[in-house]
C-alpha atoms as a PDB file:
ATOM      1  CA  UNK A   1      76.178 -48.043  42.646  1.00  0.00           C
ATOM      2  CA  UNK A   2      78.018 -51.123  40.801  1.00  0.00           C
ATOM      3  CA  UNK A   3      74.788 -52.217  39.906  1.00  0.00           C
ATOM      4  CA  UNK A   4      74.083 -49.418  37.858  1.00  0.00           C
ATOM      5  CA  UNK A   5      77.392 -48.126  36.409  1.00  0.00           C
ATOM      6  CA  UNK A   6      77.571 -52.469  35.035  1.00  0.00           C
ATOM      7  CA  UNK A   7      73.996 -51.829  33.763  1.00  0.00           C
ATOM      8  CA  UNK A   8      74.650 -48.635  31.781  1.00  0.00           C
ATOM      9  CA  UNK A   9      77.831 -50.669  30.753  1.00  0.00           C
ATOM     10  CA  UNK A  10      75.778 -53.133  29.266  1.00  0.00           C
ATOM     11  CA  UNK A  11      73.298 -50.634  27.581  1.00  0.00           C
ATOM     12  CA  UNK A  12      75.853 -48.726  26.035  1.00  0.00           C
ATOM     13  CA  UNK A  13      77.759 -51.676  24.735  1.00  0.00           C
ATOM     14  CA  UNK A  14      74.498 -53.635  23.742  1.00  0.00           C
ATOM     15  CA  UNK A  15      71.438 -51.327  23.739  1.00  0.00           C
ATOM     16  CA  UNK A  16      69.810 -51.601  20.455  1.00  0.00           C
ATOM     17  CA  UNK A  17      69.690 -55.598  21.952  1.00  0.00           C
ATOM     18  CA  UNK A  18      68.441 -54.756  24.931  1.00  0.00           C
ATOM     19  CA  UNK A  19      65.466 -52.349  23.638  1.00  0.00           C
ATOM     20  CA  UNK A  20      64.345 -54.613  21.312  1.00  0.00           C
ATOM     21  CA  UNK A  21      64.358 -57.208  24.085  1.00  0.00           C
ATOM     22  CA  UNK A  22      62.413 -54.588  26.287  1.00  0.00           C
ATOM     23  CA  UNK A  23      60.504 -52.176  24.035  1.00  0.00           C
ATOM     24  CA  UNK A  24      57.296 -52.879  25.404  1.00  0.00           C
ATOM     25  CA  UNK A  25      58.331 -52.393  28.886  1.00  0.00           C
ATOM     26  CA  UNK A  26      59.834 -49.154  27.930  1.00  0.00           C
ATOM     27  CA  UNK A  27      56.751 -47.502  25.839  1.00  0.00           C
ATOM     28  CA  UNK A  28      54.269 -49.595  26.841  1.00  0.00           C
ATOM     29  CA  UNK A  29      54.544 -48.483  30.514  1.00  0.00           C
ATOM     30  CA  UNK A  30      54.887 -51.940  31.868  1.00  0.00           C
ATOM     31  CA  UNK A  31      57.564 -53.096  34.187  1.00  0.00           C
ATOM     32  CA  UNK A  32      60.840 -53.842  33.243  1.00  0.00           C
ATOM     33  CA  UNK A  33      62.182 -57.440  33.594  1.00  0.00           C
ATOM     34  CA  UNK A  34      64.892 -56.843  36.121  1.00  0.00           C
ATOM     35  CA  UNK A  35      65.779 -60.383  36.389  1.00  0.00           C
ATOM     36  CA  UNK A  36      66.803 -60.684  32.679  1.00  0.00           C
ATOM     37  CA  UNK A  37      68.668 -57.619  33.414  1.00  0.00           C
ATOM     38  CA  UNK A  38      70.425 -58.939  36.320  1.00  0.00           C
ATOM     39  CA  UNK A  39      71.506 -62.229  34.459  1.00  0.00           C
ATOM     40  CA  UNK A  40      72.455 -60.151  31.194  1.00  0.00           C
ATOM     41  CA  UNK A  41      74.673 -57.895  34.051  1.00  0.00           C
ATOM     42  CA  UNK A  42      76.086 -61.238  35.466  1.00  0.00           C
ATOM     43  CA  UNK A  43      77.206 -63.326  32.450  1.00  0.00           C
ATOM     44  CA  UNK A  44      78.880 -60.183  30.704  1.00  0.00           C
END
């Protein structure tokens, strides 16, 4: 549950960032890269 309440966090405080970053994987129905998302979560 951390997990996810730090990565909304980090959406909401950063998103247009983190779409750019990960448009493709968004509406281009690939995968997300989780580890970027983990190390974004971490060094915040």
């Amino acid at each position: 549950m951390k997990t996810s309440k730090n990565f909304c966090q980090y959406v909401e405080d950063d998103y247009y960032e983190w779409l750019k970053d990960n448009f493709k994987s968004f509406f281009d129905h690939g995968n997300p890269d989780w580890e970027w998302i983990r190390e974004k979560i971490k060094n915040q």
